[in-house]
N, C-alpha and C. Protein backbone atom coordinates (compact mmCIF):
# COMPACT_ATOMS: atom_id res chain seq x y z
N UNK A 1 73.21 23.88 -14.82
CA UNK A 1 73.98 22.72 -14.43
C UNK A 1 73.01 21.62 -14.03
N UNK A 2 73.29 20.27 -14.71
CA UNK A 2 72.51 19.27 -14.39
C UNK A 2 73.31 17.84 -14.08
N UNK A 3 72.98 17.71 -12.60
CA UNK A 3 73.65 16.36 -12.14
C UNK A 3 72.22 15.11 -12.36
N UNK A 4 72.58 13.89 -12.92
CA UNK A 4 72.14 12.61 -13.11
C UNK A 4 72.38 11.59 -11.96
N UNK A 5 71.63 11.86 -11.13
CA UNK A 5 71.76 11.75 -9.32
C UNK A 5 71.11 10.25 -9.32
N UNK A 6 71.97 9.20 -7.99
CA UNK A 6 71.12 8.36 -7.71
C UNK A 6 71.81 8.92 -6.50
N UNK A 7 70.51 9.08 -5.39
CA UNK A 7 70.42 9.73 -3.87
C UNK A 7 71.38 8.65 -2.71
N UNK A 8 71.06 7.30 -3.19
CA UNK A 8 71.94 6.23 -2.58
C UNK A 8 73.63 6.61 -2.93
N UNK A 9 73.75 7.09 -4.34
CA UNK A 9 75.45 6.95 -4.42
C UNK A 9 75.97 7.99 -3.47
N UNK A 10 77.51 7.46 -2.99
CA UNK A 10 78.26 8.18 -2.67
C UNK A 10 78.85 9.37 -3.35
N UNK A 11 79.28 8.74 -4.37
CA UNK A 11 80.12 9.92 -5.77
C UNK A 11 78.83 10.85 -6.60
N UNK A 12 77.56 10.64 -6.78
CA UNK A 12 76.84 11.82 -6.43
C UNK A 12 76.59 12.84 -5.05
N UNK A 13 76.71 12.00 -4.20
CA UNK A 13 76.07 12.58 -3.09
C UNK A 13 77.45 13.82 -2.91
N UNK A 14 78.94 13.54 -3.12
CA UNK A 14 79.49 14.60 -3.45
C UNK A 14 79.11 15.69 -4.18
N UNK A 15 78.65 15.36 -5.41
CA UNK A 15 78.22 16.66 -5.94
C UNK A 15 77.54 17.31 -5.51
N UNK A 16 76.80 16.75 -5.05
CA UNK A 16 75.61 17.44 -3.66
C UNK A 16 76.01 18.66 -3.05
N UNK A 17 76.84 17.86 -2.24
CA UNK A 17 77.48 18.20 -1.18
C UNK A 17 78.34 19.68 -1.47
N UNK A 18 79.43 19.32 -2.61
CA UNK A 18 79.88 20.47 -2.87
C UNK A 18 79.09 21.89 -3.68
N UNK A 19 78.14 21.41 -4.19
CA UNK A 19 77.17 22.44 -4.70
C UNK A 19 76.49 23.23 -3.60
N UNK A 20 76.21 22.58 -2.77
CA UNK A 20 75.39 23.40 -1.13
C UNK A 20 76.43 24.09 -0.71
N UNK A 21 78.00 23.61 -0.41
CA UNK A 21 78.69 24.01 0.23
C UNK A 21 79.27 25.67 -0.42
N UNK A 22 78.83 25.52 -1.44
CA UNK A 22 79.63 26.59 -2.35
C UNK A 22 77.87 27.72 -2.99
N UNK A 23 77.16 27.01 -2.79
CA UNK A 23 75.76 27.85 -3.21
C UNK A 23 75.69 27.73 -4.84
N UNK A 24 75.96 26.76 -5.26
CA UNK A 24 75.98 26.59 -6.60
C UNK A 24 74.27 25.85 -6.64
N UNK A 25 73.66 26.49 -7.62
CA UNK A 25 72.77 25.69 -7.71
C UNK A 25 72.73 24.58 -8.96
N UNK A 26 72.04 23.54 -8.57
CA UNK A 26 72.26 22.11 -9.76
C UNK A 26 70.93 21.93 -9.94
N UNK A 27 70.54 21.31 -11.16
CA UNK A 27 69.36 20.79 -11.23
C UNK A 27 69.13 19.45 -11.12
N UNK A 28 68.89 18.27 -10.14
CA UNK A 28 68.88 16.98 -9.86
C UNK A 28 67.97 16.26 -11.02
N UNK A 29 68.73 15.62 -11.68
CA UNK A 29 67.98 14.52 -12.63
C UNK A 29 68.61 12.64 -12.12
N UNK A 30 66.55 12.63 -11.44
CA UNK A 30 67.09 11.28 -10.48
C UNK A 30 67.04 10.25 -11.56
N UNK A 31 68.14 8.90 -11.21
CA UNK A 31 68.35 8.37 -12.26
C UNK A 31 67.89 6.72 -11.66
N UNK A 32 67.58 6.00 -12.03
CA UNK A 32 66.92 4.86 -11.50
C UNK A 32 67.83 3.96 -11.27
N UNK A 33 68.86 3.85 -10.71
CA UNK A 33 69.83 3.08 -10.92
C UNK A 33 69.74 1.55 -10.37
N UNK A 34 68.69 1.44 -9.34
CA UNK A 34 68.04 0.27 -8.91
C UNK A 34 66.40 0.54 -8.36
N UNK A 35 66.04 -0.50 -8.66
CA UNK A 35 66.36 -1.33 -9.50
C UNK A 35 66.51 -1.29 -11.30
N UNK A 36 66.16 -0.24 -11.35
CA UNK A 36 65.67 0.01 -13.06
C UNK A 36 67.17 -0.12 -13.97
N UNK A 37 68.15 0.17 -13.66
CA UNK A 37 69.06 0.07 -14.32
C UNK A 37 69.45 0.90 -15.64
N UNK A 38 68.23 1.73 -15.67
CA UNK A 38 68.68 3.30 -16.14
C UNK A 38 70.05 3.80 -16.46
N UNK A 39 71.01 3.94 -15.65
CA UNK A 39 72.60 4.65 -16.20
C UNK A 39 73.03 3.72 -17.15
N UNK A 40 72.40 2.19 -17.71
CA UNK A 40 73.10 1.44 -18.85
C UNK A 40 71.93 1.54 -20.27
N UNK A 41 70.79 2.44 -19.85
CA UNK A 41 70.11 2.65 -21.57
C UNK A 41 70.68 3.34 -22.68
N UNK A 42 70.43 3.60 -23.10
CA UNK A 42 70.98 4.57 -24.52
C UNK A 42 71.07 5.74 -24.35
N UNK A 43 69.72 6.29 -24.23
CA UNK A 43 70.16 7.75 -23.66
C UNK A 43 71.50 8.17 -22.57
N UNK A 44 71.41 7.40 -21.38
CA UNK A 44 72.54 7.84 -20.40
C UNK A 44 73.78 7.41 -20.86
N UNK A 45 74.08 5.68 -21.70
CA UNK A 45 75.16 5.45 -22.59
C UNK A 45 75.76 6.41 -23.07
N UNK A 46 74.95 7.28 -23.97
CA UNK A 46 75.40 8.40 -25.25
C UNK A 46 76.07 9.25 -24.41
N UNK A 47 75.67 9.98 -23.40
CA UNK A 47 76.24 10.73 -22.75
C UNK A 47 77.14 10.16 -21.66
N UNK A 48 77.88 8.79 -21.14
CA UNK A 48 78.27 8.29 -20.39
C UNK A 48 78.57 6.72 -21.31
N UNK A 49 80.01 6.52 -22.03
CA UNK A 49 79.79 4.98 -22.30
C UNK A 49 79.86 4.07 -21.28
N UNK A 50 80.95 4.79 -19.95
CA UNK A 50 81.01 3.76 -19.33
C UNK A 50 79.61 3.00 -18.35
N UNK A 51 79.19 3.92 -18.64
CA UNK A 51 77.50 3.51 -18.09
C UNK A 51 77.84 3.97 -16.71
N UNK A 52 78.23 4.53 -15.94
CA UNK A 52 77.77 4.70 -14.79
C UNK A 52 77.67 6.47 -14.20
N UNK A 53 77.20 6.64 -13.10
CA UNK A 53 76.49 8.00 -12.48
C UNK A 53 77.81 8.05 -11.46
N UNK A 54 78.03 9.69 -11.32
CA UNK A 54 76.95 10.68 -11.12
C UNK A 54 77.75 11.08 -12.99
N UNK A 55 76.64 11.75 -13.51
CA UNK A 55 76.89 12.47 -14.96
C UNK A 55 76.19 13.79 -14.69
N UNK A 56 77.38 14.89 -15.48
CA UNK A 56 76.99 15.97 -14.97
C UNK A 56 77.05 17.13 -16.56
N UNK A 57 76.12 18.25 -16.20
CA UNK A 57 76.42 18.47 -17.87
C UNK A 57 76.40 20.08 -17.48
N UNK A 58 76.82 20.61 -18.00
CA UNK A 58 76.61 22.76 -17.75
C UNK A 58 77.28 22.97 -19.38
N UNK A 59 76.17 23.92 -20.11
CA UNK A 59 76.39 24.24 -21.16
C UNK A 59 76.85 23.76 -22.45
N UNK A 60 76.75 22.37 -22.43
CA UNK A 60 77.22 21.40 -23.47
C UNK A 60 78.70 20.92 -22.96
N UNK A 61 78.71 20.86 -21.40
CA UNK A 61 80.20 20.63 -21.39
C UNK A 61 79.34 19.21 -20.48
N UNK A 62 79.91 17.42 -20.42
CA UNK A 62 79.54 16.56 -20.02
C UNK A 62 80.71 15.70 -19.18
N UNK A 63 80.76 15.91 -17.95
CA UNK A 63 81.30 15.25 -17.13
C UNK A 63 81.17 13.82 -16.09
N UNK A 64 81.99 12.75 -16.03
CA UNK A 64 81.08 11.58 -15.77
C UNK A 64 82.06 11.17 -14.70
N UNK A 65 83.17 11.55 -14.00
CA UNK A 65 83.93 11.40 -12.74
C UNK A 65 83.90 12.07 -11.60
N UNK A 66 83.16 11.99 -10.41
CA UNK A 66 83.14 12.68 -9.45
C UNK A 66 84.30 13.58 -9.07
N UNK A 67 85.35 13.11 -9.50
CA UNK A 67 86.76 14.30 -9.04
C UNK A 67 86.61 15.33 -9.95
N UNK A 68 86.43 15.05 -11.33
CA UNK A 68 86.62 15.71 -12.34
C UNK A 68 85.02 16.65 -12.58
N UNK A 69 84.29 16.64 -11.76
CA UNK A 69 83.21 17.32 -11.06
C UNK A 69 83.50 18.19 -10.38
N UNK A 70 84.06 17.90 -9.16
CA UNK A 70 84.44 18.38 -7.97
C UNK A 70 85.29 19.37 -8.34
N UNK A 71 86.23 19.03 -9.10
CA UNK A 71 87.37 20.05 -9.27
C UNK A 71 86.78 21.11 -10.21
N UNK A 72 85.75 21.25 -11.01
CA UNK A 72 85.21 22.21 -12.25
C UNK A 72 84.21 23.29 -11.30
N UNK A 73 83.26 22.21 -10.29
CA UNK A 73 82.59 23.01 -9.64
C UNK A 73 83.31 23.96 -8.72
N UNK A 74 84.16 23.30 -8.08
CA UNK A 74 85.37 24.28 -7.25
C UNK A 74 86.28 25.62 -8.02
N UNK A 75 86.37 25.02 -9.26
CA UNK A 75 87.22 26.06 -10.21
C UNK A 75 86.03 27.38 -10.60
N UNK A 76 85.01 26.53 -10.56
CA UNK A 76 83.86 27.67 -11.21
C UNK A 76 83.33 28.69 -9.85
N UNK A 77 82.57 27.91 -9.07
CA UNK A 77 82.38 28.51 -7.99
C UNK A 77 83.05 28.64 -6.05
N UNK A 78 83.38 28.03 -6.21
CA UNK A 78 84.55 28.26 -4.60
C UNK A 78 85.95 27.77 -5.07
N UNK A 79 86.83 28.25 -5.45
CA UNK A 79 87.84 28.71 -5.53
C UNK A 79 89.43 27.80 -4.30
N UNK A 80 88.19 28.35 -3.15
CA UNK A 80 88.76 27.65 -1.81
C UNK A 80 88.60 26.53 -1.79
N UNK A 81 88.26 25.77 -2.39
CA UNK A 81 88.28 24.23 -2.02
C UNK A 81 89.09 23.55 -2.81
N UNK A 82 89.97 23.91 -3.86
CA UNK A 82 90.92 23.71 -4.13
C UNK A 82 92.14 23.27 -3.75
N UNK A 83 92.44 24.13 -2.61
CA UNK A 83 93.07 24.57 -1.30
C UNK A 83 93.92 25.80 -2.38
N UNK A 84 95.05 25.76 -1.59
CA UNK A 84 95.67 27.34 -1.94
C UNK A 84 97.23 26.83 -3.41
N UNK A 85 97.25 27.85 -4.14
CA UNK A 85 98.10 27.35 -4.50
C UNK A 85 99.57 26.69 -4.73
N UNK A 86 99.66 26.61 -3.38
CA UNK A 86 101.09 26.02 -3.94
C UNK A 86 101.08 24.29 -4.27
N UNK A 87 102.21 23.77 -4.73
CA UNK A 87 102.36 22.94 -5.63
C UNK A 87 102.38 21.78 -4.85
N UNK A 88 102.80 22.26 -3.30
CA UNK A 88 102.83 21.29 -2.55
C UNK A 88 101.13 20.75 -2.32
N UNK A 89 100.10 21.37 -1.98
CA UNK A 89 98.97 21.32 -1.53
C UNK A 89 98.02 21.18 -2.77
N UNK A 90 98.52 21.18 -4.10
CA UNK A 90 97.21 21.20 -5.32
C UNK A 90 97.84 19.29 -5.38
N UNK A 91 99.48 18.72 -5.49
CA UNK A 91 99.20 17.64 -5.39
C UNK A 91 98.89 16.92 -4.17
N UNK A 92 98.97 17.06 -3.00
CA UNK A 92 98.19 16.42 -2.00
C UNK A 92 96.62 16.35 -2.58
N UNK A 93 95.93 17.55 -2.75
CA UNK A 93 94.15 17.12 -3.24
C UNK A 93 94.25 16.08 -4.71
N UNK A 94 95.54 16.52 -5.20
CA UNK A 94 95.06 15.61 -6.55
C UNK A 94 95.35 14.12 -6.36
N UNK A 95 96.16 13.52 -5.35
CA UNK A 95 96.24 12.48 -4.91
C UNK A 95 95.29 11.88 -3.88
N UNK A 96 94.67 12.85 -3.40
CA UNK A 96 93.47 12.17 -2.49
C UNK A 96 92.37 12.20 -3.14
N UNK A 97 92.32 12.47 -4.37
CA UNK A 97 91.45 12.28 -5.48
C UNK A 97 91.01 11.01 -6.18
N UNK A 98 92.48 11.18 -6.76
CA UNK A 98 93.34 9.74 -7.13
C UNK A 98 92.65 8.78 -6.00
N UNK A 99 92.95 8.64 -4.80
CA UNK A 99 92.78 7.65 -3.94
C UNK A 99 90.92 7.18 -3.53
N UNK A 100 90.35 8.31 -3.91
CA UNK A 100 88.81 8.34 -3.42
C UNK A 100 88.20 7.19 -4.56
N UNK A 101 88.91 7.13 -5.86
CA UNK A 101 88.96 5.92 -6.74
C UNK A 101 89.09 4.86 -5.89
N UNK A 102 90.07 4.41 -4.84
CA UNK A 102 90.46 3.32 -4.19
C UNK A 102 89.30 2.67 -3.21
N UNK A 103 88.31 4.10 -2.95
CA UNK A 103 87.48 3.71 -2.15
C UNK A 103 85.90 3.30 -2.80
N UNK A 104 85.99 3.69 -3.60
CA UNK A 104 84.63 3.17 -4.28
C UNK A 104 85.18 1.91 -5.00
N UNK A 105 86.06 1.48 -5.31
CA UNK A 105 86.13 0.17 -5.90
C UNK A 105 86.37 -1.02 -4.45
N UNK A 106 86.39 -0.87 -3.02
CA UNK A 106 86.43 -1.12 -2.26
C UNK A 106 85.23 -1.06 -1.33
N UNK A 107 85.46 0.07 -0.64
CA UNK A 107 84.29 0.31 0.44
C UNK A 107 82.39 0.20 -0.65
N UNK A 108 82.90 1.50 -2.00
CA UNK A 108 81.29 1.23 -2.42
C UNK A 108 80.91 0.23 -2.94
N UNK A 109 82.03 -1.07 -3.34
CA UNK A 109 81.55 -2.18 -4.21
C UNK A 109 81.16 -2.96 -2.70
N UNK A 110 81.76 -2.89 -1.52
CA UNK A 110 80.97 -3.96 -0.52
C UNK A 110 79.66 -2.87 0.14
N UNK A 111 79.08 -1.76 -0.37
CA UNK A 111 77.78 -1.23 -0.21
C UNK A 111 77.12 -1.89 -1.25
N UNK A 112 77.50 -1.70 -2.22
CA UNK A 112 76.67 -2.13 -3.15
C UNK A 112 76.18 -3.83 -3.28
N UNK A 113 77.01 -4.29 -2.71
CA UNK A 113 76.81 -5.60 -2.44
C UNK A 113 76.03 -6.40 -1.04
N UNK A 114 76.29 -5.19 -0.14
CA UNK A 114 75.73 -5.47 1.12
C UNK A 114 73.78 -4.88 0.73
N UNK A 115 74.00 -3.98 0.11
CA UNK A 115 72.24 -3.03 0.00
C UNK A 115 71.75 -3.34 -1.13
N UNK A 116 72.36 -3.93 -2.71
CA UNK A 116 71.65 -3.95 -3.48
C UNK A 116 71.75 -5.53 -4.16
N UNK A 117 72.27 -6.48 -3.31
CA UNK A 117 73.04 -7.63 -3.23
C UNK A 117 73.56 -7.82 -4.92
N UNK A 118 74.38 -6.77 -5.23
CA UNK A 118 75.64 -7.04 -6.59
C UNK A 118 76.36 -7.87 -6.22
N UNK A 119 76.98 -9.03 -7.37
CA UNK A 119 78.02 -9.66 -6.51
C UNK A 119 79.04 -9.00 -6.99
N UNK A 120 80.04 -9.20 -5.86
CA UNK A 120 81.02 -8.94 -5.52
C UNK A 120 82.33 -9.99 -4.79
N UNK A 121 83.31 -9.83 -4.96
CA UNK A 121 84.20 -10.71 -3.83
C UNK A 121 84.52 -9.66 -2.84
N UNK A 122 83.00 -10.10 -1.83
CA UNK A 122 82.75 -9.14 -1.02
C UNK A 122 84.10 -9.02 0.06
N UNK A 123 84.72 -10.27 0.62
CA UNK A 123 86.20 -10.17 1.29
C UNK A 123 87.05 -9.54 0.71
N UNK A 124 87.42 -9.81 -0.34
CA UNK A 124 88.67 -9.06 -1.04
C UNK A 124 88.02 -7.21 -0.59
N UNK A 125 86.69 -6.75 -1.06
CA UNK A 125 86.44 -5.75 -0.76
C UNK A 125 86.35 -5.19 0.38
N UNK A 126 86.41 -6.29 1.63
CA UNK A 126 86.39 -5.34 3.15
C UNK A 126 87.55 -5.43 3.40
N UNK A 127 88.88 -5.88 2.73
CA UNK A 127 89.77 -5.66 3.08
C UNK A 127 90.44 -4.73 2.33
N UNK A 128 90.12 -4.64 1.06
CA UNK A 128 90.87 -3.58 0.51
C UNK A 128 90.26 -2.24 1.30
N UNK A 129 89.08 -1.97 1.79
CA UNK A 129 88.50 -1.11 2.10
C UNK A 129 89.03 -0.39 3.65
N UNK A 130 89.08 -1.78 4.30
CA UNK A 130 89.83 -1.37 6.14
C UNK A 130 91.67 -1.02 5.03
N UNK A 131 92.25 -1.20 4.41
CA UNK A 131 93.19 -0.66 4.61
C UNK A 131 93.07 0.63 4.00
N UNK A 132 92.07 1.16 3.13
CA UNK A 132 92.07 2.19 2.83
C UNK A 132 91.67 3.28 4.32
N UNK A 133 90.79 2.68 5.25
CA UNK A 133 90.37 4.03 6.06
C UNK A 133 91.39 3.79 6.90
N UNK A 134 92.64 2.72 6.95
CA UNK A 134 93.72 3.13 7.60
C UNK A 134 94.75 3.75 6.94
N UNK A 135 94.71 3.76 5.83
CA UNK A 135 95.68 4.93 5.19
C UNK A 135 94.88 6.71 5.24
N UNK A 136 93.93 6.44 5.33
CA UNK A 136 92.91 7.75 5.87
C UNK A 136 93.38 8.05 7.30
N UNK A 137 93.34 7.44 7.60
CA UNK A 137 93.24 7.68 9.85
C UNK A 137 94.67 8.12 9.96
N UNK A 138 95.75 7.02 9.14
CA UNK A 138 97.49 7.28 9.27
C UNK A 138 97.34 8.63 8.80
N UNK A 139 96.93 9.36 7.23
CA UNK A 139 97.06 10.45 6.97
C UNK A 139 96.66 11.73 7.66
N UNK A 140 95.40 11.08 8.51
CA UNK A 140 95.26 12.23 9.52
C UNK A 140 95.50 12.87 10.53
N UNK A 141 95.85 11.66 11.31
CA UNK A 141 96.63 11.64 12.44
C UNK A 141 98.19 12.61 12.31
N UNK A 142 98.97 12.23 10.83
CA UNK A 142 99.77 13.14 10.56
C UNK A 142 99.93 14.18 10.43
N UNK A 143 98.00 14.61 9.59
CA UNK A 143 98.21 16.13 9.58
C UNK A 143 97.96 16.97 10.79
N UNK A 144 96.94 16.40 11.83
CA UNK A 144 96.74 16.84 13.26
C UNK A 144 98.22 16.69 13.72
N UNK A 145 99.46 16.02 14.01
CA UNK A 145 100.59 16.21 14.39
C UNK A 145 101.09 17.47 13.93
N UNK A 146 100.87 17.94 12.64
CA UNK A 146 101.59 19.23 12.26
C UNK A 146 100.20 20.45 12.31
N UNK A 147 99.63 20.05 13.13
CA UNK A 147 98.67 21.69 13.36
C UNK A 147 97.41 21.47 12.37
N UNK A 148 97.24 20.26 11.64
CA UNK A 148 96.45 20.64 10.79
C UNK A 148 95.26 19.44 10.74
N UNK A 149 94.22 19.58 10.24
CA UNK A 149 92.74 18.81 10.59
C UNK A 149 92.27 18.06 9.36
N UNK A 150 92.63 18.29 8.24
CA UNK A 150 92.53 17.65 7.15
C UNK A 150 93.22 17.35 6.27
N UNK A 151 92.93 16.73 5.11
CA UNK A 151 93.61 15.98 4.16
C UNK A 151 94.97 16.71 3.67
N UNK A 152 94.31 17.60 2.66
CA UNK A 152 95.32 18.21 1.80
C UNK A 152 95.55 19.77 2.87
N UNK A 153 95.23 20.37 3.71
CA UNK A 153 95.25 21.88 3.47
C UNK A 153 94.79 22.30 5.01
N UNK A 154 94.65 23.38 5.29
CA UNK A 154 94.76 24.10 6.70
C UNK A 154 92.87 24.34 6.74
N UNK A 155 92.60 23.82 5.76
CA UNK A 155 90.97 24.15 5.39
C UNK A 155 90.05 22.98 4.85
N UNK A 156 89.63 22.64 4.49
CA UNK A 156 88.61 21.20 4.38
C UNK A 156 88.99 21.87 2.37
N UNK A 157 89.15 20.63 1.96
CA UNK A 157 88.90 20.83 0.16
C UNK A 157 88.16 20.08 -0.22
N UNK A 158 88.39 19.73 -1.71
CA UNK A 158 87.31 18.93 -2.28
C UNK A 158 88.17 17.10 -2.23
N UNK A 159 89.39 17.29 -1.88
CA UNK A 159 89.93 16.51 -1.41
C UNK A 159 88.89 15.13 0.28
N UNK A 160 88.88 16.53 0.83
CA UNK A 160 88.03 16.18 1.97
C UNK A 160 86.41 15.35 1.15
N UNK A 161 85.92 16.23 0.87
CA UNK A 161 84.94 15.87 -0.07
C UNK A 161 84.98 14.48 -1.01
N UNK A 162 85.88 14.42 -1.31
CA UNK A 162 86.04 12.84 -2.09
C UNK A 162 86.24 11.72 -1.31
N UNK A 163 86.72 11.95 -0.21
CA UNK A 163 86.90 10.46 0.74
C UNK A 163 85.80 10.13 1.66
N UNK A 164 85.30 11.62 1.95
CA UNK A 164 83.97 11.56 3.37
C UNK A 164 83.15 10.51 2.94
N UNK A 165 82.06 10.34 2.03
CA UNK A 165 81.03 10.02 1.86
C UNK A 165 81.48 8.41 2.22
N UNK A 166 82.16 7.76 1.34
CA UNK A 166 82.81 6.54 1.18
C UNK A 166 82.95 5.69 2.39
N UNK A 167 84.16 6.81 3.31
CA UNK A 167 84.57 6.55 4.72
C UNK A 167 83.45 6.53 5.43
N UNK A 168 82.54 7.22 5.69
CA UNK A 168 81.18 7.00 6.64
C UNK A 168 80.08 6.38 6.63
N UNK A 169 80.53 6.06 5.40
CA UNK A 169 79.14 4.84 4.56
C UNK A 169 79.63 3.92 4.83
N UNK A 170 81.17 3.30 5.19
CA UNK A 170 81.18 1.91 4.74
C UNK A 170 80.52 1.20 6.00
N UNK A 171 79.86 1.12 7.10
CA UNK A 171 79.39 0.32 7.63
C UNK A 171 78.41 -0.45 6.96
N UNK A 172 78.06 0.41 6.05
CA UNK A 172 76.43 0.14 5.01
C UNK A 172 77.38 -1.37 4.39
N UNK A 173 78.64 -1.18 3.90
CA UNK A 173 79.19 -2.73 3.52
C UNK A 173 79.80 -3.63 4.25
N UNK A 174 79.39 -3.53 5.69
CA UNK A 174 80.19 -4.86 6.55
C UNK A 174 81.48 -4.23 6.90
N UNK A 175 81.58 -2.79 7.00
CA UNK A 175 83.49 -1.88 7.78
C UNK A 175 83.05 -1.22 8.59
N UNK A 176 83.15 -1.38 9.78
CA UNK A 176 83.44 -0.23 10.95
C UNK A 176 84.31 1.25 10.78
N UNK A 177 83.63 1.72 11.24
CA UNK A 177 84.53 2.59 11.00
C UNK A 177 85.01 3.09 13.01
N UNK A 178 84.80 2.48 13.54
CA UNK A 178 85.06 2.56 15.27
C UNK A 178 86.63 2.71 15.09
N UNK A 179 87.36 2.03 14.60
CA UNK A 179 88.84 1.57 14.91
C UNK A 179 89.29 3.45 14.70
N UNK A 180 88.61 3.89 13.84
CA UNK A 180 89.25 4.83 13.62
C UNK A 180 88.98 6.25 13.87
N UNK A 181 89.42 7.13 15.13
CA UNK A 181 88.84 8.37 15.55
C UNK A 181 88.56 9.39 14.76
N UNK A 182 90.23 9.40 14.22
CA UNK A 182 90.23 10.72 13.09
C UNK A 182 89.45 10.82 12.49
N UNK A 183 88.82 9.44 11.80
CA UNK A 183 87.82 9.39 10.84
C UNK A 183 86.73 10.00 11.07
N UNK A 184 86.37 9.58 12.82
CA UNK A 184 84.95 9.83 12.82
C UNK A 184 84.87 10.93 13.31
């Protein structure tokens, strides 16, 4: 298994994350993404049109969406991070999946703009971003009301895994994350 890592991203640093967590081992192929601009040459193109990281490859199989990572590495090696099956709890993770999209076009476009000065309409992005870690904090707060500590499940998933990085980074783009306990 080979992840196409830049150590700064968030949506690699998941893969990371869930590979340690589960004892999967990966082989890190660092990718220059700044300044060199590496994930838009030919080589990484071919394997990625949309040009961007984390890109991940095991046995001729090539994956280029951090969820769609997350969920193969979980299917292959921890099982549990899935959460359990019922129908109620596989769509809760697949919607906080869905939503971890909301946060990288938000929270990581005002990182990326705050650390690698991309432009951006960096306002539109701290606001789409504070309402995302308040739909995070609302969701949690709910599940601590019913006995429970995380996103989707009675157990941390890969659900959990898709929002963390995002949510704790965004100070790196001009968002606090103070307002919000659950979060932190």
């Amino acid at each position: 298994m080979k992840l196409y890592d830049y150590i700064l991203s968030p949506d690699c640093y998941k893969v990371r994350l869930l590979a340690s967590l589960t004892g999967t081992k990966i082989t890190l192929r660092p990718v220059d993404f700044h300044p060199g601009g590496e994930h838009k040459t030919a080589p990484l193109l071919a394997l990625n049109p949309a040009g961007t990281i984390p890109i991940f490859e095991d046995e001729g199989l090539v994956l280029t969406e951090s969820s769609a990572i997350l969920t193969y590495l979980a299917a292959r090696s921890g099982p549990d991070w899935l959460g359990d099956d019922t129908p109620e709890t596989r769509a809760r993770v697949a919607q906080w999946l869905a939503f971890s999209q909301r946060l990288s076009a938000t929270i990581g476009k005002a990182r990326v703009h705050d650390m690698l000065n991309k432009p951006a309409d960096i306002d539109a992005c701290r606001r789409g971003g504070i309402q995302c870690l308040r739909e995070i904090e609302a969701a949690l707060v709910e599940r601590r009301l019913a006995g429970h500590a995380f996103l989707a499940a009675d157990r941390p998933t890969i659900a959990d895994i898709a929002c963390f990085p995002h949510s704790m980074l965004a100070p790196d783009g001009g968002i606090s994350v103070d307002p919000y306990p659950s979060i932190r």
